[in-house]
Protein backbone atom coordinates (compact mmCIF):
# COMPACT_ATOMS: atom_id res chain seq x y z
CA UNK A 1 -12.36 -5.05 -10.87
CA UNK A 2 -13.17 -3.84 -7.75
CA UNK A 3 -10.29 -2.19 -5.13
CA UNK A 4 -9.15 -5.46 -2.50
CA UNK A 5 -6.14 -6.89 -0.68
CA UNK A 6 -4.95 -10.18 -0.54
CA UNK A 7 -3.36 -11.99 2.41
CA UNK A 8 -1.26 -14.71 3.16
CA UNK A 9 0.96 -14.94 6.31
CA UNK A 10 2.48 -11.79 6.73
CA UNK A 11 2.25 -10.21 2.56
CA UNK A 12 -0.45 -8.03 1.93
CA UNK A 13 -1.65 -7.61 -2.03
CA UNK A 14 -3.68 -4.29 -2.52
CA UNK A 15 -5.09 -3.69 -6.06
CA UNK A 16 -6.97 -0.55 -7.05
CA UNK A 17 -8.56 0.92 -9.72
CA UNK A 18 -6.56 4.39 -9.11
CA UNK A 19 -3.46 5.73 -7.43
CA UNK A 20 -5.84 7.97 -5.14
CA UNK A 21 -7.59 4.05 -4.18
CA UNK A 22 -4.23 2.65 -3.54
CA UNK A 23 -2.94 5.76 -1.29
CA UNK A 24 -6.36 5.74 0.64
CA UNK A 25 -6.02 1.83 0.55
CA UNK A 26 -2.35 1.50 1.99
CA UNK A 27 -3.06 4.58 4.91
CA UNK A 28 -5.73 2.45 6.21
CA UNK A 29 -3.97 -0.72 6.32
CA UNK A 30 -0.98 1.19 8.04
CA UNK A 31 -3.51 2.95 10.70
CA UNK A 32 -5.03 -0.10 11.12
CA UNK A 33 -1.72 -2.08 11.43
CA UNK A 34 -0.78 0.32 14.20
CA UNK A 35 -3.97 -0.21 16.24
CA UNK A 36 -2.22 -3.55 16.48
CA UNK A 37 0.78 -2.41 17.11
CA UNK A 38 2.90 -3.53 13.93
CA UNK A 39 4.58 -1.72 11.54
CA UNK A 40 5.21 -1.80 7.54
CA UNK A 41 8.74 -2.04 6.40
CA UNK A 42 8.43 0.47 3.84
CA UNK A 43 12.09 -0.91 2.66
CA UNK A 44 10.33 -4.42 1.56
CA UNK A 45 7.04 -2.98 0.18
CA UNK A 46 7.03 -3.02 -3.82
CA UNK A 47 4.61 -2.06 -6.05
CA UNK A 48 3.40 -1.60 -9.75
CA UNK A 49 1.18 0.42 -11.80
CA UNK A 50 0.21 0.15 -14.96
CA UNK A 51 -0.67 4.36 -15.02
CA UNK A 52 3.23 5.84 -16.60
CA UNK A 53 2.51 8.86 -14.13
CA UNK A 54 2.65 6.50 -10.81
CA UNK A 55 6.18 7.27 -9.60
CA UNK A 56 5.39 6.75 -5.85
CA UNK A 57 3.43 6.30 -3.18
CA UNK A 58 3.71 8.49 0.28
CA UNK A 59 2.91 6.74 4.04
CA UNK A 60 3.54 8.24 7.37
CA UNK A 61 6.76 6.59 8.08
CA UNK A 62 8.19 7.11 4.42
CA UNK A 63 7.46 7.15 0.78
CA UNK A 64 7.47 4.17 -1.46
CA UNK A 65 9.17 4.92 -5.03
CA UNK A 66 9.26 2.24 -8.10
């Protein structure tokens, strides 16, 4: 499977191969986002990994734990 996002209205799906795809994945979509000027709740955003040695996730405005 290749690294893509999904979207429908305003949720965004990301899936990656790795959790160095996913961080460069998710930085994009948030400097990209702010070019538009919007902004991710980082209190709503989940995620899951199937890697044990995924704990989290860091963005400019926070970081994302499971």
């Amino acid at each position: 499977m290749d690294n893509t996002t999904i979207q429908f209205a305003d949720d965004q799906v990301v899936m990656a191969q790795s959790k160095e795809d996913l961080d460069y994945m998710c930085r994009k979509l948030q400097e990209k986002y702010s070019k538009w000027g919007l902004t991710m709740n980082i209190a709503t955003i989940k995620y899951m990994s199937l890697d044990t040695g995924t704990n989290h996730l860091e963005l400019d405005n926070g970081d994302i734990r499971i």
